[in-house]
C-alpha atoms as a PDB file:
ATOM      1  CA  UNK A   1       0.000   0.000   0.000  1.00  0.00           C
ATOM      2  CA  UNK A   2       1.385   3.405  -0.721  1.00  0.00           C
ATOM      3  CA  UNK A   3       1.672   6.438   1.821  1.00  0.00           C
ATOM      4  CA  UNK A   4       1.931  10.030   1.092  1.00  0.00           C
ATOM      5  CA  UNK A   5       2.080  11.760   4.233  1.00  0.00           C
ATOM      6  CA  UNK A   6       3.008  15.577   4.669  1.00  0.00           C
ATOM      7  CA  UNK A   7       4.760  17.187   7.724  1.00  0.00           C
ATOM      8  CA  UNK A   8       6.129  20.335   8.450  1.00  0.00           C
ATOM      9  CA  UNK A   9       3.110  22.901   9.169  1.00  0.00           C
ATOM     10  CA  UNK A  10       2.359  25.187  12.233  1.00  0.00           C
ATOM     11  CA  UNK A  11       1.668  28.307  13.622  1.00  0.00           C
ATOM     12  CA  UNK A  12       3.842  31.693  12.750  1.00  0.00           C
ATOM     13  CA  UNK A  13       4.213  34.877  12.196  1.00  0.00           C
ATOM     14  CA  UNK A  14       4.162  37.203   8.951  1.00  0.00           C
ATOM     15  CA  UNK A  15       7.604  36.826   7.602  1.00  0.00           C
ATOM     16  CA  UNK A  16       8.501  34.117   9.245  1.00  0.00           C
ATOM     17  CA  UNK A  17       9.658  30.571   7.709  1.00  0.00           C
ATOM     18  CA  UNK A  18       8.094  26.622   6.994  1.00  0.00           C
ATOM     19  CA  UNK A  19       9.564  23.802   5.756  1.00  0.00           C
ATOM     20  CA  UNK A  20       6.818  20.775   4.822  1.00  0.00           C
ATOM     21  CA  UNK A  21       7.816  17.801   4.115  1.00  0.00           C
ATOM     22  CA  UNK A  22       5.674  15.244   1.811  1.00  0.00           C
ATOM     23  CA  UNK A  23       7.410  11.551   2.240  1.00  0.00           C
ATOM     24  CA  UNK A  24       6.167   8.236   0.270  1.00  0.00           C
ATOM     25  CA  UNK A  25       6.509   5.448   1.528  1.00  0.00           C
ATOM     26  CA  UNK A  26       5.719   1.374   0.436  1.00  0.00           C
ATOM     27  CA  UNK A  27       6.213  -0.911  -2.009  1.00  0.00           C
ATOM     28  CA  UNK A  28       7.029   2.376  -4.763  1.00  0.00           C
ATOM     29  CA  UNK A  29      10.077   2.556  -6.985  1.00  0.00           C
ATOM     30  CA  UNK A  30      10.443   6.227  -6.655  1.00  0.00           C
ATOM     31  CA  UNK A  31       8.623   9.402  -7.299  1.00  0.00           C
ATOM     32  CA  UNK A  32       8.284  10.671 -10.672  1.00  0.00           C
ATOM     33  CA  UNK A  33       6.645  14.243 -10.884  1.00  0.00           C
ATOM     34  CA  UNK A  34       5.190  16.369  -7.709  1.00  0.00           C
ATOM     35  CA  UNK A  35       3.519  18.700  -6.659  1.00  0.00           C
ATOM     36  CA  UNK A  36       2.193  21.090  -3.741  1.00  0.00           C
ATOM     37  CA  UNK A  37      -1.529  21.834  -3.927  1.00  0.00           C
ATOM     38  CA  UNK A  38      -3.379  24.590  -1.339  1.00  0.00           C
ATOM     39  CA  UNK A  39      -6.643  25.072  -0.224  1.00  0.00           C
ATOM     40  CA  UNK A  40      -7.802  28.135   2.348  1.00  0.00           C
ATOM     41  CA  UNK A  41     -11.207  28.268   4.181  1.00  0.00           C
ATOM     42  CA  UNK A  42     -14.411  28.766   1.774  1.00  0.00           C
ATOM     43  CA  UNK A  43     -11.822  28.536  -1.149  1.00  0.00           C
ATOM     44  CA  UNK A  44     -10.661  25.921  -3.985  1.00  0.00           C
ATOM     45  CA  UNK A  45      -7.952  24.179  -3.716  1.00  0.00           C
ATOM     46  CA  UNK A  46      -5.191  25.757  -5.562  1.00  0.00           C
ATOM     47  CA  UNK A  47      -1.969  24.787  -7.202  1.00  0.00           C
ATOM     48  CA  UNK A  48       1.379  26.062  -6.161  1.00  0.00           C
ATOM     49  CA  UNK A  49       4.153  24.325  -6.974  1.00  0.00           C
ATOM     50  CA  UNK A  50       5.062  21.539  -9.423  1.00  0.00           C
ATOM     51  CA  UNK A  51       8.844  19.498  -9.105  1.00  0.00           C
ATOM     52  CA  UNK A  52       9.826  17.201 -12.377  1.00  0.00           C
ATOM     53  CA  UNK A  53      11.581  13.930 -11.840  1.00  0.00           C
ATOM     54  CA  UNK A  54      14.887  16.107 -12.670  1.00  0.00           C
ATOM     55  CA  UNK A  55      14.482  18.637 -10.084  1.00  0.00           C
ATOM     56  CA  UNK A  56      12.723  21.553 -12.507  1.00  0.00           C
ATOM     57  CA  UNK A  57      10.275  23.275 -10.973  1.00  0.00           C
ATOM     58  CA  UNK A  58       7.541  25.704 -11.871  1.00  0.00           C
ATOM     59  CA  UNK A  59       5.359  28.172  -9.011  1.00  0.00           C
ATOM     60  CA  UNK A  60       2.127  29.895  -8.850  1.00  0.00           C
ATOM     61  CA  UNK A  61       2.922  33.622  -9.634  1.00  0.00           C
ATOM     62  CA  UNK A  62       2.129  34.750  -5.681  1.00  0.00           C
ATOM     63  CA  UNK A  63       4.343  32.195  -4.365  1.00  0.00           C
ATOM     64  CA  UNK A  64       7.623  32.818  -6.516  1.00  0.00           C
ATOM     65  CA  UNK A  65      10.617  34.229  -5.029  1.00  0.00           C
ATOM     66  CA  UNK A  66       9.211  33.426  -1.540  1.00  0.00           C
ATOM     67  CA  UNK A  67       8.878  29.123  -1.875  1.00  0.00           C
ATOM     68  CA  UNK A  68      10.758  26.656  -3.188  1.00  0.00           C
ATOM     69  CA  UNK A  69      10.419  23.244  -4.142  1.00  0.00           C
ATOM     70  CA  UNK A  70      13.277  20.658  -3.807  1.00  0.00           C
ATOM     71  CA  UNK A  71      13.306  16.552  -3.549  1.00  0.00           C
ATOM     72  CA  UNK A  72      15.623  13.877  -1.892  1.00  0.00           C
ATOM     73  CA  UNK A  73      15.300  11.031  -4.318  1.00  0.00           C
ATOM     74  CA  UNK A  74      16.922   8.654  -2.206  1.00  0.00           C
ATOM     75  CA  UNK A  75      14.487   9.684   0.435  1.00  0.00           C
ATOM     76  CA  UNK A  76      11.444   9.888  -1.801  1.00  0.00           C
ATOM     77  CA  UNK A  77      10.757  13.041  -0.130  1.00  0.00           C
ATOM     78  CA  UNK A  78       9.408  16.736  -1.857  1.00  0.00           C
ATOM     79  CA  UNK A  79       9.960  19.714   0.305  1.00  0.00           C
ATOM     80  CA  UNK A  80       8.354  22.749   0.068  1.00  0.00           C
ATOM     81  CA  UNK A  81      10.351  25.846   1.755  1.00  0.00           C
ATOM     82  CA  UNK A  82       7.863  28.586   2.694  1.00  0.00           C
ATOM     83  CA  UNK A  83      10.278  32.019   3.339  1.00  0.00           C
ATOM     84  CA  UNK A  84       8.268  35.616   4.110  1.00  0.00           C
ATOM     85  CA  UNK A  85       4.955  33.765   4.542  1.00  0.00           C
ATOM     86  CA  UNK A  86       1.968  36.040   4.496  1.00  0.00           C
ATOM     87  CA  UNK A  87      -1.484  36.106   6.175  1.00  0.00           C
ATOM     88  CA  UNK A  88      -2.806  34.980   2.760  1.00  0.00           C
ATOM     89  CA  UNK A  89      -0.733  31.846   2.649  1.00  0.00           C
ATOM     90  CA  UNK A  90      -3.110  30.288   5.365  1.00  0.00           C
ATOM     91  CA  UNK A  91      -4.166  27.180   4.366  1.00  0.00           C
ATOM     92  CA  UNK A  92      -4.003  23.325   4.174  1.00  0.00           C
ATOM     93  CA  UNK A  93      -1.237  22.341   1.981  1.00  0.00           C
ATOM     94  CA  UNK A  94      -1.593  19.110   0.380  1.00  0.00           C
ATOM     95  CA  UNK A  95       1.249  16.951  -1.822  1.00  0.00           C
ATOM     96  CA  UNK A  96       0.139  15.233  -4.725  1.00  0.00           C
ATOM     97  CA  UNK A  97       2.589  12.806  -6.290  1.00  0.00           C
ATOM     98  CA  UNK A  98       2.868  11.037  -9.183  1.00  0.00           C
ATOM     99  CA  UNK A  99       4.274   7.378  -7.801  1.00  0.00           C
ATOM    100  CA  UNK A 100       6.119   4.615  -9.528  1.00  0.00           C
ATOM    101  CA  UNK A 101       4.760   1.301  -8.481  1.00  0.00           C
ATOM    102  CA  UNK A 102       5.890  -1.406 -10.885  1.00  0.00           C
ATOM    103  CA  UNK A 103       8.859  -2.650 -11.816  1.00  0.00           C
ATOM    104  CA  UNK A 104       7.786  -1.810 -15.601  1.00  0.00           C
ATOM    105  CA  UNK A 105       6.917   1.535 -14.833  1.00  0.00           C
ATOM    106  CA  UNK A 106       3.371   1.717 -14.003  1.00  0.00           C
ATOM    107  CA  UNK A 107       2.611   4.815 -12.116  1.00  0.00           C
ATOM    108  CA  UNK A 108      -0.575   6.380  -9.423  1.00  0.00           C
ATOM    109  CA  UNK A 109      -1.176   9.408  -8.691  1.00  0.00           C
ATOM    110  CA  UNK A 110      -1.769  10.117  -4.608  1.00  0.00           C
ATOM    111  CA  UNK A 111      -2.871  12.723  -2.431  1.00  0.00           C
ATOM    112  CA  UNK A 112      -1.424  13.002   1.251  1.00  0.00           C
ATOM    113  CA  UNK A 113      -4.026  14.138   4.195  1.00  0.00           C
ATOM    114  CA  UNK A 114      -3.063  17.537   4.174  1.00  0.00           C
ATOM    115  CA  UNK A 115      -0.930  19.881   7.051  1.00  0.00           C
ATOM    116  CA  UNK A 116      -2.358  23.038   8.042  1.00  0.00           C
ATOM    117  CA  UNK A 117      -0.019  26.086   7.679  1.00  0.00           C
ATOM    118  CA  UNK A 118      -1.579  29.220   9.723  1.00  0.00           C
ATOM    119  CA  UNK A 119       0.517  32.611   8.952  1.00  0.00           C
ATOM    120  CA  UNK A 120      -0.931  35.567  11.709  1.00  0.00           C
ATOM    121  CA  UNK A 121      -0.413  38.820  10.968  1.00  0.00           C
END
């Protein structure tokens, strides 16, 4: 059975600094493409950042120059580092990975349960 389970949120203050973590975990051959997903109170969920199997990475336009993407391969493990967080960054954050679970490449796609990132102002 595969696992995609996030880490990493909490409580801070405007301008302050998160690192999630999204880990997989099981009977996987490695993690393929990723991605960070958000979703704030009354809203839809929202993309923010996407990491390719080679490490290039692409971010919603209010999140760039403030987050970052990166992966441990060896680790299967996407980070996301969250620098001058804002109020409006409040949210759950969600990983969604794309998961290599056959030996001949066959692949799922699966969500973790979410970790809740508040930002006060």
């Amino acid at each position: 059975q595969v696992q995609v389970v996030e880490s990493g949120g909490g409580l801070v203050q405007a301008g302050g600094s998160l690192r999630l973590s999204c880990v997989a975990s099981g009977r996987i051959f490695g993690i393929n493409a990723a991605g960070w997903y958000r979703q704030a109170p009354g809203k839809q969920r929202e993309w923010v950042a996407h990491i390719t199997r080679v490490g290039i990475s692409n971010y919603v336009d209010s999140v760039k120059g403030r987050f970052t993407i990166s992966r441990d391969n060896g680790k299967n493990t996407v980070y996301l580092q969250m620098n001058s967080l804002k109020p409006e960054d409040t949210a759950v954050y969600y990983c969604n990975a794309d998961i290599q679970v056959g030996l001949l490449g066959e692949t799922g796609n699966y969500w973790g349960q979410g970790t809740q990132v508040t930002v006060s102002s």
